[in-house]
C-alpha atoms as a PDB file:
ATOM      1  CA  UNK A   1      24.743 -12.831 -20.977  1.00  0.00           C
ATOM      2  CA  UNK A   2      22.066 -11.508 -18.552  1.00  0.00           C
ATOM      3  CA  UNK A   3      22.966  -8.165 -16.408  1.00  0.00           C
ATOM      4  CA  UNK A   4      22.378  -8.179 -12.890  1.00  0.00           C
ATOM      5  CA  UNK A   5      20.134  -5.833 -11.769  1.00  0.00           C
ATOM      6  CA  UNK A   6      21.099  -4.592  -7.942  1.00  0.00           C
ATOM      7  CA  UNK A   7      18.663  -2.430  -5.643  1.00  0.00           C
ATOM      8  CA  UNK A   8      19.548   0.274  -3.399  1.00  0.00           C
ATOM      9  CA  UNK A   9      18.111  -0.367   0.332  1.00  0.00           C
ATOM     10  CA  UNK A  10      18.335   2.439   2.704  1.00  0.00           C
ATOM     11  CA  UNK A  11      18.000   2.497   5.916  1.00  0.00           C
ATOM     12  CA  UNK A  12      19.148   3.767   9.520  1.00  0.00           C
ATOM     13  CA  UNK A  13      20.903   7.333   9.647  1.00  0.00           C
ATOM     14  CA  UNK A  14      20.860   7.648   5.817  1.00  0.00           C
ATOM     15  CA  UNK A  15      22.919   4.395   4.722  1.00  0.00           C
ATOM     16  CA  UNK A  16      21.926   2.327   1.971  1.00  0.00           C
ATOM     17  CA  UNK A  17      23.076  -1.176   0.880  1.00  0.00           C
ATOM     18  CA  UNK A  18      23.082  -3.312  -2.392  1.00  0.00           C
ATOM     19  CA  UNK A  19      21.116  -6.454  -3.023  1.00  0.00           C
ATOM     20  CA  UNK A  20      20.097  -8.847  -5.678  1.00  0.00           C
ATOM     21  CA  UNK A  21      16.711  -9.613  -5.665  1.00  0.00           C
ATOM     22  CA  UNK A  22      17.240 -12.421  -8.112  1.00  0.00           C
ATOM     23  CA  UNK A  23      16.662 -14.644  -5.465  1.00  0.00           C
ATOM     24  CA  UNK A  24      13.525 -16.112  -3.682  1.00  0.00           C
ATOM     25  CA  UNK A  25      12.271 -13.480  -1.521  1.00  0.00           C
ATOM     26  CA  UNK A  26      12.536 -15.024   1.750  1.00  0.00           C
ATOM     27  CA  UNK A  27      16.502 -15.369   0.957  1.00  0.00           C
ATOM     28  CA  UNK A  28      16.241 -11.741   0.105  1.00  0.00           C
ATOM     29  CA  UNK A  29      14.936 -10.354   3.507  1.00  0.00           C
ATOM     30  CA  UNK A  30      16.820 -12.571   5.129  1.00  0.00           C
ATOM     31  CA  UNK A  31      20.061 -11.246   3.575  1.00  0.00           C
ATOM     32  CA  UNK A  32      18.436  -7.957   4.479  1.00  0.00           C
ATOM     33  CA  UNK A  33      17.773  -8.429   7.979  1.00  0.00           C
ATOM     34  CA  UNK A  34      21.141  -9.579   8.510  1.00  0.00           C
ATOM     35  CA  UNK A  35      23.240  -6.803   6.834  1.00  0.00           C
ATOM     36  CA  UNK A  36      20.476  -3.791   7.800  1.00  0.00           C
ATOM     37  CA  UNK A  37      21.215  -5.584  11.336  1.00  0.00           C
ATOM     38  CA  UNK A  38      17.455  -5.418  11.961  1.00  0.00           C
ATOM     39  CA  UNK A  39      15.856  -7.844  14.901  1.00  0.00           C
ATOM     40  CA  UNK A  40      14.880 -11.408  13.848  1.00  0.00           C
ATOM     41  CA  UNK A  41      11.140 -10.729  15.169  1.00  0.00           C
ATOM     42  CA  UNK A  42      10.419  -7.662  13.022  1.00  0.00           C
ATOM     43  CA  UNK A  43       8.315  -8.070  10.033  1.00  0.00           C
ATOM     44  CA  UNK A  44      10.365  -6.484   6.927  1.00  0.00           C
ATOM     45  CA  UNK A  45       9.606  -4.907   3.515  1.00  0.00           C
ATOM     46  CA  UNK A  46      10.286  -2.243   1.148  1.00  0.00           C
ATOM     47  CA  UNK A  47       8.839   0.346  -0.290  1.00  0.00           C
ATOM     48  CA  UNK A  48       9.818   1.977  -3.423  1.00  0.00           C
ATOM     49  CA  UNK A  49       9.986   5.958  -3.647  1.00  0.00           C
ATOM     50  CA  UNK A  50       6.356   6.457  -4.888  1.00  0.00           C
ATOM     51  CA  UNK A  51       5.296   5.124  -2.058  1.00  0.00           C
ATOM     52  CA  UNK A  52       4.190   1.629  -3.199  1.00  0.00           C
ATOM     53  CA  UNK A  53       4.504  -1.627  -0.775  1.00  0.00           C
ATOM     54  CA  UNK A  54       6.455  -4.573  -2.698  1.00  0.00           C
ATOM     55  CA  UNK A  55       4.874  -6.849  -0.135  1.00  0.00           C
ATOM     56  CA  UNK A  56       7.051  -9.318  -0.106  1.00  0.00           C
ATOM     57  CA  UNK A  57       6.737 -10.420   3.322  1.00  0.00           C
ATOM     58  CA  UNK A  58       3.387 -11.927   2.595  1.00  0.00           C
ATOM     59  CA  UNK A  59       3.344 -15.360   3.055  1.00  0.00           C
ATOM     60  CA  UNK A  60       2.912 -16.316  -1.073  1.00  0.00           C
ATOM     61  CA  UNK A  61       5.120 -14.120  -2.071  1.00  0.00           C
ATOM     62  CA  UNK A  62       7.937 -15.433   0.081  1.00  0.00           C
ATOM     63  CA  UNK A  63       9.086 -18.805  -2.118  1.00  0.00           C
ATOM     64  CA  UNK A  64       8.629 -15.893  -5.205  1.00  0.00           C
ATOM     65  CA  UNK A  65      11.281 -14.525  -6.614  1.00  0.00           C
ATOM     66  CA  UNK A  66      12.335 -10.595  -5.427  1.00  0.00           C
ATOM     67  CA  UNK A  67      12.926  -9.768  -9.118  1.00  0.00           C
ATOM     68  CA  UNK A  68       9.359 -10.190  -9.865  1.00  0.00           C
ATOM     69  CA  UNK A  69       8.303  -7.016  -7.465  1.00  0.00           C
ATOM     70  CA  UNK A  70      11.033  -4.757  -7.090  1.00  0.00           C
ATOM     71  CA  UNK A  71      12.680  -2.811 -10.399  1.00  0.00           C
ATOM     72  CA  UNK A  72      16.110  -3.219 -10.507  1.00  0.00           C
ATOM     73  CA  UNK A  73      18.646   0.077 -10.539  1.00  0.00           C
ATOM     74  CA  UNK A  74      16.244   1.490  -7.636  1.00  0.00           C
ATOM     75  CA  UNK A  75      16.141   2.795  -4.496  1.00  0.00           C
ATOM     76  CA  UNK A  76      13.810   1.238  -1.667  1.00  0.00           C
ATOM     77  CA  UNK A  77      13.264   2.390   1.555  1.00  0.00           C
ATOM     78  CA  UNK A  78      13.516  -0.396   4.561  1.00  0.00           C
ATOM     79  CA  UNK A  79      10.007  -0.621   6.386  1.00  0.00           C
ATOM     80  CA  UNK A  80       8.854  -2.294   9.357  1.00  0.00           C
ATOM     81  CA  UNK A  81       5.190  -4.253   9.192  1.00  0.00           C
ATOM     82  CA  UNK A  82       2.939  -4.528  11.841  1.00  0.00           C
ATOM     83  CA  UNK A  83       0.231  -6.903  10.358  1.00  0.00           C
ATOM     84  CA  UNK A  84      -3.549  -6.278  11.153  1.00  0.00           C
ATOM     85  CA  UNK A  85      -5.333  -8.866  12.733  1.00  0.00           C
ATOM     86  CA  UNK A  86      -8.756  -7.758  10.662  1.00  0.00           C
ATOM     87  CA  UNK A  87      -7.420  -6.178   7.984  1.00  0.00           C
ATOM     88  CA  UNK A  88     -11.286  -5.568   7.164  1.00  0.00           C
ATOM     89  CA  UNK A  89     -11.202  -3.032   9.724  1.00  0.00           C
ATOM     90  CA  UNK A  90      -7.969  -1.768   9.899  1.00  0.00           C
ATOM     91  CA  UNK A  91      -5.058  -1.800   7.762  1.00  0.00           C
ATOM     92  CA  UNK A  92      -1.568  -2.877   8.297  1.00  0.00           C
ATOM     93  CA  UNK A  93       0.941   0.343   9.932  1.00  0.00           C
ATOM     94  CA  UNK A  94       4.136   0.795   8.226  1.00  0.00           C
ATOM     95  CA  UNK A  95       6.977   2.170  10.047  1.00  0.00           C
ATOM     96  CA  UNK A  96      10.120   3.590   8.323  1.00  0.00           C
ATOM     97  CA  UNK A  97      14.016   2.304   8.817  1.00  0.00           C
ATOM     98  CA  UNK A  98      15.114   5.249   7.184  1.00  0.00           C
ATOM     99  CA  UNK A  99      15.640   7.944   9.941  1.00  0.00           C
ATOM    100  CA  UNK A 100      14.421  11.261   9.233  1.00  0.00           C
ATOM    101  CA  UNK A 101      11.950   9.458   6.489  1.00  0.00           C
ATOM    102  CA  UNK A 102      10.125  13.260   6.278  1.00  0.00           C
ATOM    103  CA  UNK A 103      13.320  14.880   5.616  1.00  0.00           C
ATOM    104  CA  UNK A 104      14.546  12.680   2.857  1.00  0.00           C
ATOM    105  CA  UNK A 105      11.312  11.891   1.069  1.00  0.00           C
ATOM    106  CA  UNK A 106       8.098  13.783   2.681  1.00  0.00           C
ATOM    107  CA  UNK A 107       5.909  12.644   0.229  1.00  0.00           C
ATOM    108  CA  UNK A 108       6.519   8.878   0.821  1.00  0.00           C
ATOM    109  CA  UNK A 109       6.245   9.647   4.629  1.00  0.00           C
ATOM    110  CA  UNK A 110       2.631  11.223   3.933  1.00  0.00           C
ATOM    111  CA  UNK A 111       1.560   7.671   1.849  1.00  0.00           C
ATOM    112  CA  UNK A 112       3.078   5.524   4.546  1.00  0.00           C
ATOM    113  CA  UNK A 113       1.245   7.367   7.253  1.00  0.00           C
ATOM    114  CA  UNK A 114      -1.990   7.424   4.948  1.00  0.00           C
ATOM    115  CA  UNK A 115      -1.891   3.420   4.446  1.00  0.00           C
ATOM    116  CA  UNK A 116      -1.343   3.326   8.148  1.00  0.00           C
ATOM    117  CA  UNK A 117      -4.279   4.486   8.774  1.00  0.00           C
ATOM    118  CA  UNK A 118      -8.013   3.068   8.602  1.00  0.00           C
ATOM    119  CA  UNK A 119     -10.388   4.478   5.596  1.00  0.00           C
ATOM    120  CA  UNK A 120     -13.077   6.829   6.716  1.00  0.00           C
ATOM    121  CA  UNK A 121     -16.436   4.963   6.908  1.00  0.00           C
ATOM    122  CA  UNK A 122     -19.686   7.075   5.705  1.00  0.00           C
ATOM    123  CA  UNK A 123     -22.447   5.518   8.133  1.00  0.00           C
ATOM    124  CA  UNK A 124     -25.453   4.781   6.664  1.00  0.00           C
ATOM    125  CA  UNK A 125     -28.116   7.809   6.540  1.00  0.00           C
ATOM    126  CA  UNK A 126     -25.216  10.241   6.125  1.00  0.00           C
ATOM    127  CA  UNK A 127     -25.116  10.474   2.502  1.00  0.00           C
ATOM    128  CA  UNK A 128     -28.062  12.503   2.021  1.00  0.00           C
ATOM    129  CA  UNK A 129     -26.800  14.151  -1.164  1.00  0.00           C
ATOM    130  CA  UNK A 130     -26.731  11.043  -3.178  1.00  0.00           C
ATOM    131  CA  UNK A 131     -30.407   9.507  -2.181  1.00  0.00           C
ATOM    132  CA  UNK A 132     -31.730  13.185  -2.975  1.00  0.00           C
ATOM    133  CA  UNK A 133     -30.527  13.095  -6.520  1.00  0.00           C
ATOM    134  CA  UNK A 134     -31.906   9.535  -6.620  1.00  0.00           C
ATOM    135  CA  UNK A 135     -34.851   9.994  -5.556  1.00  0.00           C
ATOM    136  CA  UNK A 136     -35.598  13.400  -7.647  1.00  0.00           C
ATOM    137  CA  UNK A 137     -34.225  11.410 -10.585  1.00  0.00           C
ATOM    138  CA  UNK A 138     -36.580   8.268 -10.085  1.00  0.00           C
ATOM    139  CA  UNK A 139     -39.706  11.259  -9.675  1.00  0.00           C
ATOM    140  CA  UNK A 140     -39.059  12.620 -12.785  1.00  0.00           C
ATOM    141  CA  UNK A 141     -39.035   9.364 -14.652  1.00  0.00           C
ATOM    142  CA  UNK A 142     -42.185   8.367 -13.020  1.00  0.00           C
ATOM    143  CA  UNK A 143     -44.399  11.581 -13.313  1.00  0.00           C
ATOM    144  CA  UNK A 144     -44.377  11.770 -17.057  1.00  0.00           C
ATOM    145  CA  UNK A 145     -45.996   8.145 -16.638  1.00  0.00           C
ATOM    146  CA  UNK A 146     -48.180   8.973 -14.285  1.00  0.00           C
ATOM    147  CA  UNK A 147     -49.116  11.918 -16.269  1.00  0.00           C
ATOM    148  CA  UNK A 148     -49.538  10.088 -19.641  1.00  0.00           C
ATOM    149  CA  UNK A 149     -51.812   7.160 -17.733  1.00  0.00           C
ATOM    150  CA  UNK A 150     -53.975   9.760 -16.729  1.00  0.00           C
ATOM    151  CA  UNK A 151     -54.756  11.370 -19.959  1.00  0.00           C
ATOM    152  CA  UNK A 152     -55.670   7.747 -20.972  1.00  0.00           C
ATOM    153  CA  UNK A 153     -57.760   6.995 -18.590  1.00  0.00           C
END
């Protein structure tokens, strides 16, 4: 006999709710949606208390089973997605539906704010330090070379 393995969703002002995610994960955010009474046009996901995205909202992992990203016996927090259009350039934003998300967990609303927000981008030319050591490095490899050729010679 198999135990079931239920997750803790919370959400709102501080409620949570339990679900099995042994179930495809469509059915799951569906089920979701419905008791979290969250709007049909809202993307949803969750997010576990180390901050990490189950993603599955993404389109392949919706005929997936739940089970096979979330951990059972935990506690997820109910996010909002607003998708990128170029995720090359900028990243999805995440949006707690856990009120007071700083208050309950501020280190999960410091990672959700962080993968919210584009990477910093070193332009071209700026990293200075790096070429220098390169280029000292190559100099020293060639000189002995140089050096050597020329007692030859």
């Amino acid at each position: 006999m198999s135990t079931q393995l239920f997750i803790t969703v919370r959400y709102g002002e501080n409620k949570e709710e339990l679900f099995n995610p042994h179930c495809k994960s469509l059915l799951l955010l569906e089920c979701i949606r419905e008791k979290c009474r969250c709007g049909d046009e809202a993307i949803l996901d969750l997010v576990d208390e180390a901050g990490n995205v189950s993603n599955i909202s993404d389109k392949e992992n919706l005929t997936e089973y739940a089970s096979q990203y979330l951990e059972g016996r935990r506690k997820y927090v109910l996010i909002k997605v607003i998708r990128s259009t170029n995720v090359d350039t900028e990243p999805h934003k995440y949006e707690s539906l856990l009120l007071n998300l700083e208050k309950h967990y501020p280190e999960l609303a410091e990672r959700l704010d962080r993968l919210s927000r584009p990477a910093e981008v070193i332009p071209k030319g700026k990293n200075w330090q790096g070429s220098k050591k390169r280029s000292s490095q190559v100099s020293k490899t060639k000189s002995p070379k140089r050096n050597s050729l020329a007692r030859i010679l």
